[in-house]
Protein backbone atom coordinates (compact mmCIF):
# COMPACT_ATOMS: atom_id res chain seq x y z
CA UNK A 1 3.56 12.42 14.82
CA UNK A 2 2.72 9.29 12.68
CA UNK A 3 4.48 8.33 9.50
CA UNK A 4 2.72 8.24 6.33
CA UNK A 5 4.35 4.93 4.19
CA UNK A 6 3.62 4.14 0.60
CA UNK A 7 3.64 0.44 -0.07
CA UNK A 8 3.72 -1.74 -2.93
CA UNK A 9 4.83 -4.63 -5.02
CA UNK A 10 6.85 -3.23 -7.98
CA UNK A 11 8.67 -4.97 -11.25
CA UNK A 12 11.73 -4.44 -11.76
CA UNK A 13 11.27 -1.96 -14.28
CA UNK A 14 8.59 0.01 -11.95
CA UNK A 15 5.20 -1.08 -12.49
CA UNK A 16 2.31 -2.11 -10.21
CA UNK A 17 0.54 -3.67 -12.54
CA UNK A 18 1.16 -4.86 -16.58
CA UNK A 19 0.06 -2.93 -19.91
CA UNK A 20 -3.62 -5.21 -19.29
CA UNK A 21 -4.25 -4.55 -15.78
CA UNK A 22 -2.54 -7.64 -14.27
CA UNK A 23 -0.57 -7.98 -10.84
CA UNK A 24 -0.98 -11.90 -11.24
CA UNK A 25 2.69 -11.90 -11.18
CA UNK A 26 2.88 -10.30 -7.52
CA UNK A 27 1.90 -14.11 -6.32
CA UNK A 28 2.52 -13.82 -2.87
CA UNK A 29 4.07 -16.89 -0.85
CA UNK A 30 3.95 -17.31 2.77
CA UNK A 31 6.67 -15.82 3.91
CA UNK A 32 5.80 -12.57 2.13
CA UNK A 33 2.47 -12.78 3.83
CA UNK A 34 3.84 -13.30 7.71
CA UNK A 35 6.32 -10.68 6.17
CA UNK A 36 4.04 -7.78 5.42
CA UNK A 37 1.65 -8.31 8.23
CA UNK A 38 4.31 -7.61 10.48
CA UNK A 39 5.25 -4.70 8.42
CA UNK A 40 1.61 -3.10 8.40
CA UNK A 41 0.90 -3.97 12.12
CA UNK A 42 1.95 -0.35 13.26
CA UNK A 43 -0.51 1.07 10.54
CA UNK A 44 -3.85 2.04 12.38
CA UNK A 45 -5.16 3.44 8.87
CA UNK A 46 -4.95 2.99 4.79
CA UNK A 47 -5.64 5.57 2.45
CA UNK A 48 -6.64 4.23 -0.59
CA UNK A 49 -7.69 5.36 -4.18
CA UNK A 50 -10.69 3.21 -5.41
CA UNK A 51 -9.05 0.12 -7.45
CA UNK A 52 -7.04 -1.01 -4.95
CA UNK A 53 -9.83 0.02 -1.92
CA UNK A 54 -12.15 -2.81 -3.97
CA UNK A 55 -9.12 -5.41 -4.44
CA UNK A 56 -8.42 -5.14 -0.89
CA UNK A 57 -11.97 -5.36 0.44
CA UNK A 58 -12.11 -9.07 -0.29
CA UNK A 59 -9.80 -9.56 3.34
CA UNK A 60 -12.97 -9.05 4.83
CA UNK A 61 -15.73 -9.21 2.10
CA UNK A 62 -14.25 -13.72 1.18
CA UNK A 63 -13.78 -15.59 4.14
CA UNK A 64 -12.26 -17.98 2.71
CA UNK A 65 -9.40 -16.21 1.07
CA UNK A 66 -8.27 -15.60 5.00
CA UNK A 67 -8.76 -19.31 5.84
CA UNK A 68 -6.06 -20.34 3.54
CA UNK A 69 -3.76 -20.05 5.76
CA UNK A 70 -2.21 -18.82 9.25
CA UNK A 71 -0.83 -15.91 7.52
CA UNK A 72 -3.54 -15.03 5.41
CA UNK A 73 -5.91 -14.76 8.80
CA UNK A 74 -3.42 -12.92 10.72
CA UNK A 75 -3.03 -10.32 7.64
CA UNK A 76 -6.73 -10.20 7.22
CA UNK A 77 -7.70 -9.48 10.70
CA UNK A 78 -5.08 -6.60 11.05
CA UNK A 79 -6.45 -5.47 7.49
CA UNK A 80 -10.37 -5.51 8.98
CA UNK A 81 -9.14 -3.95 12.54
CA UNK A 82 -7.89 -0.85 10.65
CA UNK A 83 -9.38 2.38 9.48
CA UNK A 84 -9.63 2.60 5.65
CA UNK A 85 -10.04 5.83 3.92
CA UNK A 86 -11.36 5.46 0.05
CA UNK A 87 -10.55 8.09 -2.17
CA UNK A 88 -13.30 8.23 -5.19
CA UNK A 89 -15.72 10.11 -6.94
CA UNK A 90 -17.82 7.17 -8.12
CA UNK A 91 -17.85 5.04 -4.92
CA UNK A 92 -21.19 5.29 -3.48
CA UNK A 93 -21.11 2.87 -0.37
CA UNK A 94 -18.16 0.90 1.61
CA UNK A 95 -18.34 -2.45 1.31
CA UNK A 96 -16.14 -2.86 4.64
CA UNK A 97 -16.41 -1.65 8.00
CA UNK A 98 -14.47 0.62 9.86
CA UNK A 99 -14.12 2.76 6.29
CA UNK A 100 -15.31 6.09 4.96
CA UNK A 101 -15.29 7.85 1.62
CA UNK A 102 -13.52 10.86 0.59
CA UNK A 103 -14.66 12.16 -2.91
CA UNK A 104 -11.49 14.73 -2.83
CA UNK A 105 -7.23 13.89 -1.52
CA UNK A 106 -6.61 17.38 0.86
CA UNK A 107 -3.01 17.37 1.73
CA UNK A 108 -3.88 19.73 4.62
CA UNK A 109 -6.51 17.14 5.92
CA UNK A 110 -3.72 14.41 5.76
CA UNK A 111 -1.29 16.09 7.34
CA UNK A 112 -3.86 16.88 10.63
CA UNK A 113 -4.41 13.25 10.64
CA UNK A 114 -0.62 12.31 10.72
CA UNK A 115 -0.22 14.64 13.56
CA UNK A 116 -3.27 13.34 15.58
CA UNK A 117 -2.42 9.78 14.65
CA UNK A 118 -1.61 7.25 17.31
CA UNK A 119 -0.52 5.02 14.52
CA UNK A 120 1.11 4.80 11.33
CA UNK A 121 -0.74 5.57 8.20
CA UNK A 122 -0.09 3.85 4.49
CA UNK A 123 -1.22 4.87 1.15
CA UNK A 124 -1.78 2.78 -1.26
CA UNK A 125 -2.52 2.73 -5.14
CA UNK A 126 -0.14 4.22 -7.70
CA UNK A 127 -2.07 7.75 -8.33
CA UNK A 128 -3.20 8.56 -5.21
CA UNK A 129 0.27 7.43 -3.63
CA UNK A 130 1.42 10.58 -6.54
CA UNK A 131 -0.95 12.81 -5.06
CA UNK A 132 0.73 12.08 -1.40
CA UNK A 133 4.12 12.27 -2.58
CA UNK A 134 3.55 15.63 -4.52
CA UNK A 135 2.56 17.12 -1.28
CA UNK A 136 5.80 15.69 0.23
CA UNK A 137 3.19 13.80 2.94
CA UNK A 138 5.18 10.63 2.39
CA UNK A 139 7.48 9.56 5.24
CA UNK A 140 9.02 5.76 3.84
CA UNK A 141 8.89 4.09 1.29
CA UNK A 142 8.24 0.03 1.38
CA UNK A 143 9.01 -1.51 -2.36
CA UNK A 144 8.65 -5.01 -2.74
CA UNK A 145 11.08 -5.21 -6.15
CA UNK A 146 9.16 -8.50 -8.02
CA UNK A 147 12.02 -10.16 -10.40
CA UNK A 148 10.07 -9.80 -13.64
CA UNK A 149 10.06 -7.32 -16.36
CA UNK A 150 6.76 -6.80 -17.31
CA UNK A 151 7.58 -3.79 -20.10
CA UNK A 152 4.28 -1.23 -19.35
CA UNK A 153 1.49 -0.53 -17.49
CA UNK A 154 0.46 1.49 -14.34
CA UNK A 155 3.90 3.62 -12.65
CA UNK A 156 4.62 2.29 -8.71
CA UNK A 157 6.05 5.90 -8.92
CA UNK A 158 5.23 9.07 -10.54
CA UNK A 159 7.15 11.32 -13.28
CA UNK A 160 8.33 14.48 -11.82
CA UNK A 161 9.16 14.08 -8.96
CA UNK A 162 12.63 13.83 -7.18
CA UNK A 163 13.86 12.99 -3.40
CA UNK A 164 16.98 11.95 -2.03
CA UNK A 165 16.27 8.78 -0.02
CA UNK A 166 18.43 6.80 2.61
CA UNK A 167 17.54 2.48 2.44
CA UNK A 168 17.20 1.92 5.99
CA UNK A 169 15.97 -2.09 5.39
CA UNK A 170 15.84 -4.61 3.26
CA UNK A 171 14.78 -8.68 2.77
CA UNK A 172 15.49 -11.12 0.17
CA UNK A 173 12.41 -13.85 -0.34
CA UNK A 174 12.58 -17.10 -1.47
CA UNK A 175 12.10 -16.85 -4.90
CA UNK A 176 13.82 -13.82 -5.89
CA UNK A 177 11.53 -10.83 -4.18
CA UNK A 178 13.17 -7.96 -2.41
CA UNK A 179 11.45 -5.85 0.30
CA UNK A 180 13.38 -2.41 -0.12
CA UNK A 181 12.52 0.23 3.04
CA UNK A 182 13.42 4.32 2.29
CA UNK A 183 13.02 6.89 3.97
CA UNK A 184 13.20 10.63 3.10
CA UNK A 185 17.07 11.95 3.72
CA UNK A 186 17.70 14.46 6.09
């Protein structure tokens, strides 16, 4: 059976973004880029809510965003070899291949595509990472803790929900970052 793993950059005081919409703070560097690549390698599909589905897209939609570097192409070729899964209700077309739209998140359909996964799967986006971890369909957790404090905006995690969780990994980053990995006690 697959794993499903939520990841995401996070401030210190557990936001995705700022009170205006901004992640400009997430800057990644190099290393963080041959870092997560690695990390996402074993994941042979995303689920994604809209926003971050259209951030994304530009590893395949901007060439030249994935010439900038070594890194950059590696992560963007793994990014356009995978299956994507958009959650949305207002998307009308994919502007990527290899994707599909869902207008509705069914736990039940999830969990048949965990079990009938030959790879890992990862969520991503703050509210439909919620809707995963309310069903209890999320396996690990990969925070990467940003050192700023950016006061409000858009939860990495939502209210109301609790789970004991066991840090199996972690990776400090020049600059400050830290890549925390959790799973799910048992």
């Amino acid at each position: 059976m697959s794993k499903l793993v939520y990841i995401t950059n996070v401030s210190l005081d557990g936001y995705i973004e700022d009170a205006h919409g901004n992640f400009d703070w997430t800057d990644p560097s190099d290393e963080y880029f041959a870092f997560i690549t690695d990390l996402v390698r074993s994941a042979g599909t995303y689920l994604y809510g809209r926003r971050l589905y259209e951030t994304m897209a530009v590893w395949e939609t901007d060439p030249a965003l994935a010439a900038q570097s070594e890194p950059t192409r590696d992560f963007a070729q793994i990014w356009m070899d995978a299956e994507k899964i958009v959650y949305s209700k207002t998307l009308e077309t994919a502007t990527t291949r290899r994707t599909r739209i869902e207008r509705n998140f069914d736990p039940d359909a999830v969990r048949q595509l965990k079990a009938s996964a030959r790879k890992d799967l990862a969520v991503g986006g703050p509210d439909l990472a919620a809707q995963a971890l309310s069903a209890g369909l999320v396996d690990e957790y990969h925070l990467f803790l940003v050192p700023i404090i950016v006061g409000a905006g858009k939860q990495a995690l939502p209210d109301g929900v609790r789970l004991e969780l066991e840090l199996v990994a972690e990776h400090r980053f020049e600059g400050g970052m830290v890549y925390l990995r959790y799973r799910i006690s048992s």
